[in-house]
C-alpha atoms as a PDB file:
ATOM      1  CA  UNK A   1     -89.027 126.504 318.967  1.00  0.00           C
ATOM      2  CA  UNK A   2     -88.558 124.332 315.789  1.00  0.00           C
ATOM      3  CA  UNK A   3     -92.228 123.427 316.319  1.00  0.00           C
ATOM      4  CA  UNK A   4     -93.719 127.042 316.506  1.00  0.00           C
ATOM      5  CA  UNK A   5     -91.820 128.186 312.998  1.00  0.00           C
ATOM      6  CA  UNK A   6     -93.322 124.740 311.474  1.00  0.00           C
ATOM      7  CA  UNK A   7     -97.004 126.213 312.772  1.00  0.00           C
ATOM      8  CA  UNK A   8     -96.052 129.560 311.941  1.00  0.00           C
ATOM      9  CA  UNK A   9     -94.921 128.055 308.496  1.00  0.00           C
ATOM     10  CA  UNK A  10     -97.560 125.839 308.275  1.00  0.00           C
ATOM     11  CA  UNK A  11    -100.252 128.997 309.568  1.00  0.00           C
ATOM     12  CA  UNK A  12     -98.359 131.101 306.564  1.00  0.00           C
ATOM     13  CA  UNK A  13     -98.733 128.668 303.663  1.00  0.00           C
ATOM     14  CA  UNK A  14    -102.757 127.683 305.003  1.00  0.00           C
ATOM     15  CA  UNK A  15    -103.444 131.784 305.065  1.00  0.00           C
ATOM     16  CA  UNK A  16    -101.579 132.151 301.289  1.00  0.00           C
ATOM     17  CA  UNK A  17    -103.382 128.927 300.004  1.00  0.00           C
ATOM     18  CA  UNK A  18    -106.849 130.344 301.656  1.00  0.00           C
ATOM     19  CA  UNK A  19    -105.968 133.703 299.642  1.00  0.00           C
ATOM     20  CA  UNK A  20    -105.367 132.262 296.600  1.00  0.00           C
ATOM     21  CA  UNK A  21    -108.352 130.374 297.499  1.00  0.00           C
ATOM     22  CA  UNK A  22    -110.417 133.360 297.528  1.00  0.00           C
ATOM     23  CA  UNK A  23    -109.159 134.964 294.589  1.00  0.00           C
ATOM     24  CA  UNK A  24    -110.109 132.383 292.222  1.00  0.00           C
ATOM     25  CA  UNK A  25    -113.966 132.321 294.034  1.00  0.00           C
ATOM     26  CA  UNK A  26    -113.754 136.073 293.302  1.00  0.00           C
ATOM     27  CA  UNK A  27    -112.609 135.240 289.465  1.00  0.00           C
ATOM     28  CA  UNK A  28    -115.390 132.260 289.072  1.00  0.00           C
ATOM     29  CA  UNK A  29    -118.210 134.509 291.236  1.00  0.00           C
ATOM     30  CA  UNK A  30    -117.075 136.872 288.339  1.00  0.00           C
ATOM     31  CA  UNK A  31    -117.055 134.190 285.446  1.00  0.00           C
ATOM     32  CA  UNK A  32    -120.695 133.685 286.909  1.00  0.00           C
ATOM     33  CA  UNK A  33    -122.163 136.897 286.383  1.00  0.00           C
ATOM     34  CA  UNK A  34    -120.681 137.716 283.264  1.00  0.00           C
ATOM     35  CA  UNK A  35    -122.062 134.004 282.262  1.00  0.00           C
ATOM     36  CA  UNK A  36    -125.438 134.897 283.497  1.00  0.00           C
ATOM     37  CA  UNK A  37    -125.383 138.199 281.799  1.00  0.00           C
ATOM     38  CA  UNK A  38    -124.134 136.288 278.365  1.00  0.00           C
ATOM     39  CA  UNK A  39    -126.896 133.889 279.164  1.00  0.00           C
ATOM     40  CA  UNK A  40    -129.701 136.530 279.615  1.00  0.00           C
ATOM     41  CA  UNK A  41    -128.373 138.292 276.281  1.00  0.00           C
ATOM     42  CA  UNK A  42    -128.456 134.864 274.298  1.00  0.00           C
ATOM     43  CA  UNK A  43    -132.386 134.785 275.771  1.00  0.00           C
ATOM     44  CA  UNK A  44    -133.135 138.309 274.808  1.00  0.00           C
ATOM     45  CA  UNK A  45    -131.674 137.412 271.664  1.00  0.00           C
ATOM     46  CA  UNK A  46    -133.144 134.363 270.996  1.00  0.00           C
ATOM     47  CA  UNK A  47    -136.736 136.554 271.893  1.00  0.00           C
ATOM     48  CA  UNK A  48    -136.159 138.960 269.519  1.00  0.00           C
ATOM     49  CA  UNK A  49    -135.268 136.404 266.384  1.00  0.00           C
ATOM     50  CA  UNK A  50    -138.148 134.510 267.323  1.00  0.00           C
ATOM     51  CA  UNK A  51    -140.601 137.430 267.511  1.00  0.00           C
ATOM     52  CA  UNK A  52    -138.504 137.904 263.797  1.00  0.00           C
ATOM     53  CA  UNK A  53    -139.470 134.750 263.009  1.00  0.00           C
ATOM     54  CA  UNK A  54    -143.029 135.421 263.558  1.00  0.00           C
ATOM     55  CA  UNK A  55    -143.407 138.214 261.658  1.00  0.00           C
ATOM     56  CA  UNK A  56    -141.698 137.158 258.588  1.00  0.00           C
ATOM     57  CA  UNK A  57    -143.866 134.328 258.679  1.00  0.00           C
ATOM     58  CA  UNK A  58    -147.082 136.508 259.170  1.00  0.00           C
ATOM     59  CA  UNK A  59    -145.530 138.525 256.201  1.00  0.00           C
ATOM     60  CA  UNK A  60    -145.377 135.646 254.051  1.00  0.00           C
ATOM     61  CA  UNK A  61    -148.925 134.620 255.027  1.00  0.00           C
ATOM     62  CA  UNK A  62    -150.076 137.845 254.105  1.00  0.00           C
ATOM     63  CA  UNK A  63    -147.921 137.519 250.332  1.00  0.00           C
ATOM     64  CA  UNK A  64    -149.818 134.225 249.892  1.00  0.00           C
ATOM     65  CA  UNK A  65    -153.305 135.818 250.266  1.00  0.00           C
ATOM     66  CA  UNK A  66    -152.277 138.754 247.789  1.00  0.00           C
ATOM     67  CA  UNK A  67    -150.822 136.630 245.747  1.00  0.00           C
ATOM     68  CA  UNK A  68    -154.412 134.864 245.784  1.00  0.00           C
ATOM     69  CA  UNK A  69    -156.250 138.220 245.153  1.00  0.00           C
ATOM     70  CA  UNK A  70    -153.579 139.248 242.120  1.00  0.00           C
ATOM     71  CA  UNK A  71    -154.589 135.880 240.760  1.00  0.00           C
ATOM     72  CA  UNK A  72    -158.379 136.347 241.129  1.00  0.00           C
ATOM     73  CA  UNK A  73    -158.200 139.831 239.725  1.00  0.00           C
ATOM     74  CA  UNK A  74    -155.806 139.012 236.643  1.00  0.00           C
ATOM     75  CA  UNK A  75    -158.579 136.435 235.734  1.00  0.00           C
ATOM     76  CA  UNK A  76    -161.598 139.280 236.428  1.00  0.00           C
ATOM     77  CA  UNK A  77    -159.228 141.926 234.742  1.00  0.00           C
ATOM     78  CA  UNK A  78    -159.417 139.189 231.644  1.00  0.00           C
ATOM     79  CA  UNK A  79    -162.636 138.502 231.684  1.00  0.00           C
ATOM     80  CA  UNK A  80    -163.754 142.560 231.786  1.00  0.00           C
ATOM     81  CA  UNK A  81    -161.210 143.173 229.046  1.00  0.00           C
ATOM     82  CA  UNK A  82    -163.119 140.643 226.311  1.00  0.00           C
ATOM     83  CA  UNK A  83    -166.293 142.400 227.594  1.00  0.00           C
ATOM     84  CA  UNK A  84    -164.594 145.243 227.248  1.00  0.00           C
ATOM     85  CA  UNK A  85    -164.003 144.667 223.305  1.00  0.00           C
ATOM     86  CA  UNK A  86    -167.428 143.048 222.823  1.00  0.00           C
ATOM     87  CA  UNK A  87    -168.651 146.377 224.336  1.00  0.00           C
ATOM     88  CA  UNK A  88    -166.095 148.573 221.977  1.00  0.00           C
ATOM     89  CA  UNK A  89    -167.322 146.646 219.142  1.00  0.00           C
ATOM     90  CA  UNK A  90    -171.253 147.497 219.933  1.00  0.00           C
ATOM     91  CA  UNK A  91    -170.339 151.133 220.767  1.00  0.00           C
ATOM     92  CA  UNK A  92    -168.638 151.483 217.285  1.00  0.00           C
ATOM     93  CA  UNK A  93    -171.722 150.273 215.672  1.00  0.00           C
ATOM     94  CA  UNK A  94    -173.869 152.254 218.057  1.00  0.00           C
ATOM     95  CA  UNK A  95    -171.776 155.454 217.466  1.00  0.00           C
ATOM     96  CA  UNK A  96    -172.060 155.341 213.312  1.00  0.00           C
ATOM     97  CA  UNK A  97    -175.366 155.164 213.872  1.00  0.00           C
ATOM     98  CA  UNK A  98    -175.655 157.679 215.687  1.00  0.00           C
ATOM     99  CA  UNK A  99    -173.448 160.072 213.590  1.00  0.00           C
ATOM    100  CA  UNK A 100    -175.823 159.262 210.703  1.00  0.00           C
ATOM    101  CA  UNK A 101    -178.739 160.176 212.765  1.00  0.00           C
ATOM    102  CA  UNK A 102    -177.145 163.125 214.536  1.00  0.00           C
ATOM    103  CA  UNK A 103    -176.804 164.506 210.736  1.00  0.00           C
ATOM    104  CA  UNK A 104    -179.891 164.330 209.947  1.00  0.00           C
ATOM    105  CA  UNK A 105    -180.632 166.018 213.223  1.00  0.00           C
ATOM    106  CA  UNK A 106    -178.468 169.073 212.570  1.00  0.00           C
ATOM    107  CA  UNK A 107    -180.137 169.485 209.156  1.00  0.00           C
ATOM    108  CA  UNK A 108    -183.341 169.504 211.059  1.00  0.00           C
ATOM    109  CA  UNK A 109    -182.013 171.833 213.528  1.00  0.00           C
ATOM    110  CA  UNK A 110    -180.906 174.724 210.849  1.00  0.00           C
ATOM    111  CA  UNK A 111    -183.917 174.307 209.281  1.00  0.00           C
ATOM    112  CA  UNK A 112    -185.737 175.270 212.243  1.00  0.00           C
ATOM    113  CA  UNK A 113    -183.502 177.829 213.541  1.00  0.00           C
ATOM    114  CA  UNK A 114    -183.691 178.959 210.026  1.00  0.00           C
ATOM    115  CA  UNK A 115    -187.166 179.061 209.857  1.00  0.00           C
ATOM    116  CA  UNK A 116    -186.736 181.093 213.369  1.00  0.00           C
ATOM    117  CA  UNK A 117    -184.802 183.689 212.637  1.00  0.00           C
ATOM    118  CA  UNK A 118    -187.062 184.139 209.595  1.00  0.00           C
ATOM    119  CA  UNK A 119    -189.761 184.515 212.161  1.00  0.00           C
ATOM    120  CA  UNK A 120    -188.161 186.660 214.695  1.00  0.00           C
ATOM    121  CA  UNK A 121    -186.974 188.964 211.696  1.00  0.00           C
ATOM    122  CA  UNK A 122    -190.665 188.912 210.593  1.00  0.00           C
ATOM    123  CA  UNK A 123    -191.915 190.107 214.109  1.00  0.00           C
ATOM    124  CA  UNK A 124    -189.208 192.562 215.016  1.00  0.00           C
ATOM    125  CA  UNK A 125    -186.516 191.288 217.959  1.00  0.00           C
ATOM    126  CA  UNK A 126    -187.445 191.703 221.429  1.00  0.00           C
ATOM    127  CA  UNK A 127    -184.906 192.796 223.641  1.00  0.00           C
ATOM    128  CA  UNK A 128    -185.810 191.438 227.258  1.00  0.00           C
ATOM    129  CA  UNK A 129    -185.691 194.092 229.797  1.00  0.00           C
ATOM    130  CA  UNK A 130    -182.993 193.840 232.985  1.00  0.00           C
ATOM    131  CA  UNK A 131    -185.725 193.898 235.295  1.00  0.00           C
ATOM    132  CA  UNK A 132    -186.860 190.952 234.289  1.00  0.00           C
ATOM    133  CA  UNK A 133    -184.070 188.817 234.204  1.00  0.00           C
ATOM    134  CA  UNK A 134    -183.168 187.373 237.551  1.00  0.00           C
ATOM    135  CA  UNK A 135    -181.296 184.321 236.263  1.00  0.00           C
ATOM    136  CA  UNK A 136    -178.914 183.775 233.446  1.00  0.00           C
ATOM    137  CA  UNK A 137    -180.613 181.834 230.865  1.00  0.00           C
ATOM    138  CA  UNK A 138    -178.057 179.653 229.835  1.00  0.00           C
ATOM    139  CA  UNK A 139    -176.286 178.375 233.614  1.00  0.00           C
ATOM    140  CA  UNK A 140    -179.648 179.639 235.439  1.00  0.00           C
ATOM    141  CA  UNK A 141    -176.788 181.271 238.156  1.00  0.00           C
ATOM    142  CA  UNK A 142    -178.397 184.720 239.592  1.00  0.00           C
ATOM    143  CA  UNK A 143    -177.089 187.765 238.803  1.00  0.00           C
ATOM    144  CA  UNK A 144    -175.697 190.199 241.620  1.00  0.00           C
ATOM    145  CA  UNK A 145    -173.210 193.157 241.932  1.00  0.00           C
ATOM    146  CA  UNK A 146    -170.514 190.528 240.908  1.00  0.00           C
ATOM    147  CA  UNK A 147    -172.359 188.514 238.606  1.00  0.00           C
ATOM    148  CA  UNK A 148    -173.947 190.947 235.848  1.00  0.00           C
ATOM    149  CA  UNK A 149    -176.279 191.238 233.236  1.00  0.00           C
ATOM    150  CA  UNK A 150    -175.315 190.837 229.507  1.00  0.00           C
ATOM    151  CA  UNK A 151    -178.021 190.945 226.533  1.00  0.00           C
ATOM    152  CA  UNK A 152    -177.143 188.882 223.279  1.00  0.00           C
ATOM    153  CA  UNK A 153    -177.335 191.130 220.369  1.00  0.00           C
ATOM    154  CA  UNK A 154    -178.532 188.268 218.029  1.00  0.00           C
ATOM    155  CA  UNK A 155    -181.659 186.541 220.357  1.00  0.00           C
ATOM    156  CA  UNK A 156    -182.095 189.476 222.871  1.00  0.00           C
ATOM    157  CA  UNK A 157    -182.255 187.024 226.026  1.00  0.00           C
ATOM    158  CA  UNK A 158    -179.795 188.292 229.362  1.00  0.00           C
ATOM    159  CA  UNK A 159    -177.226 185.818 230.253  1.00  0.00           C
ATOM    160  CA  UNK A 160    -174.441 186.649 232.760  1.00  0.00           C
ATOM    161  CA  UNK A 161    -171.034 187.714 231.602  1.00  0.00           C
ATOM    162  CA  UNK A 162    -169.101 183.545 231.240  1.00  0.00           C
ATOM    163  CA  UNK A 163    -172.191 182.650 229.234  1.00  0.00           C
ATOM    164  CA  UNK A 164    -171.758 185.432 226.815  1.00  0.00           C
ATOM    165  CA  UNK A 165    -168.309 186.131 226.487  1.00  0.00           C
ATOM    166  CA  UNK A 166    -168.167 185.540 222.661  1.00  0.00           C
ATOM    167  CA  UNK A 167    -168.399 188.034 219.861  1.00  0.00           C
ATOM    168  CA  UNK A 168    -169.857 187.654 216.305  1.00  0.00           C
ATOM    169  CA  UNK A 169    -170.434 190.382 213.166  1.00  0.00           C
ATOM    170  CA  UNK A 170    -174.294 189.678 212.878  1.00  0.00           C
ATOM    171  CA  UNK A 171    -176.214 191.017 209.421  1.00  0.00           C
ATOM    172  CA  UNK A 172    -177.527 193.886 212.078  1.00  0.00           C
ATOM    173  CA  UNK A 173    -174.229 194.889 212.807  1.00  0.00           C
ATOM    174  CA  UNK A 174    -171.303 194.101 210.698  1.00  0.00           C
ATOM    175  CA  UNK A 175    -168.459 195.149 213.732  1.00  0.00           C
ATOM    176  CA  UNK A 176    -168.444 192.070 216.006  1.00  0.00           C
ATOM    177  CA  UNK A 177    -171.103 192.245 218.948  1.00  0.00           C
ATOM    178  CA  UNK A 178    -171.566 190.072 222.404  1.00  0.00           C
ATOM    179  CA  UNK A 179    -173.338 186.910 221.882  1.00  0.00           C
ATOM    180  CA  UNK A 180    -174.380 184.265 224.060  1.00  0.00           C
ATOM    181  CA  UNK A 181    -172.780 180.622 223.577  1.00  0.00           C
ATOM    182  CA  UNK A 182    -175.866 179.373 221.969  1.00  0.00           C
ATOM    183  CA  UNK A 183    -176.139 181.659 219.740  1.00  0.00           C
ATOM    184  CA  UNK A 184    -172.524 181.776 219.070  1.00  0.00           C
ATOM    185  CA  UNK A 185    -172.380 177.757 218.623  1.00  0.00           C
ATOM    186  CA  UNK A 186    -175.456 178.166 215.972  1.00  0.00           C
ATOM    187  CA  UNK A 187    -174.164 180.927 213.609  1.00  0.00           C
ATOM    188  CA  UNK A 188    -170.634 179.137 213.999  1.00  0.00           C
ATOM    189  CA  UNK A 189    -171.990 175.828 213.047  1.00  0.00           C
ATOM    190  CA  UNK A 190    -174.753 177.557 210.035  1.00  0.00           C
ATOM    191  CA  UNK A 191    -171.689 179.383 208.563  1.00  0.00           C
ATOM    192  CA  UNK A 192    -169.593 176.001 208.614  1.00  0.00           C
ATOM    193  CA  UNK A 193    -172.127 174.498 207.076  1.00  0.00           C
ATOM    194  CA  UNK A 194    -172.758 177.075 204.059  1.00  0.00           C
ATOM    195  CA  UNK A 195    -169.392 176.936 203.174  1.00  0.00           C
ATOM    196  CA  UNK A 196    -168.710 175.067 199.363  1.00  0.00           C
END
């Protein structure tokens, strides 16, 4: 009898150590996929900072070769700039002389219109008839029902209503009539040029 409780004992303390046994598999079986999981995080994670790593590196790659260009172009910017004033320094020249001779021009240019209006004033002004006009003279746009007909009182030619929107008092009409831009320009620029 003594001999059955020490087996039953015995049976008893191999079933609690086989339990206690199992638990701790069951705690390392668990310490092993929460290790495994860890340890495919850490990879992921290691991935992703080197795929970081890469591109900051292709970033600063990509500085470098700007920062190569911004060089080469500071230089070119430079070297356009002194052309640049060499080119201001010709146009100055080029421009006075130009202003002397675009003087002398405008004289020459009353002096014909001048001798022009003496002429037309000689003949009698002819008024151009609307059937005749199929184009602005000035913009050469063609007139329609939108876009009409407009004579200028002082050379008689038909222009459409943007290139004669300008009125003038004109010796044959001392209350201001439509005039075409030309025309307007001219008298502008003779009466300017009368004055003391």
């Amino acid at each position: 009898m003594e001999a059955e409780d020490e087996d039953e004992k015995y049976l008893q303390e191999c079933l609690s150590k086989s339990d206690s046994l199992q638990k701790q598999i069951s705690q390392k079986e668990k310490q092993l996929v929460q290790l495994e999981t860890d340890l495919k995080i850490e990879k992921e994670w290691r991935q992703t900072l080197q795929e970081d790593l890469q591109k900051e590196k292709d970033a600063l790659s990509h500085l470098r070769n700007e920062t190569q260009q911004i060089i080469s172009l500071k230089k070119e910017f430079l070297n356009l700039q002194d052309e640049n004033q060499q080119l201001k320094k010709i146009y100055h020249e080029q421009e006075q002389a130009l202003q002397e001779l675009g003087n002398k021009l405008s004289e020459s240019k009353l002096k014909i219109e001048d001798i022009k209006e003496a002429n037309k004033a000689l003949q009698g002004l002819v008024w151009l008839k609307d059937k005749e006009a199929t184009h602005c003279k000035l913009c050469e746009k063609e007139f329609s029902l939108s876009k009409r007909k407009h004579h200028c009182r002082n050379c008689g030619e038909i222009f459409c209503n943007a290139c004669s929107d300008n009125e003038l008092p004109l010796p044959s009409s001392p209350k201001p009539v439509r005039v075409c831009d030309s025309c307007h320009a001219l008298l502008i620029q003779r009466c300017s040029s009368n004055l003391p």
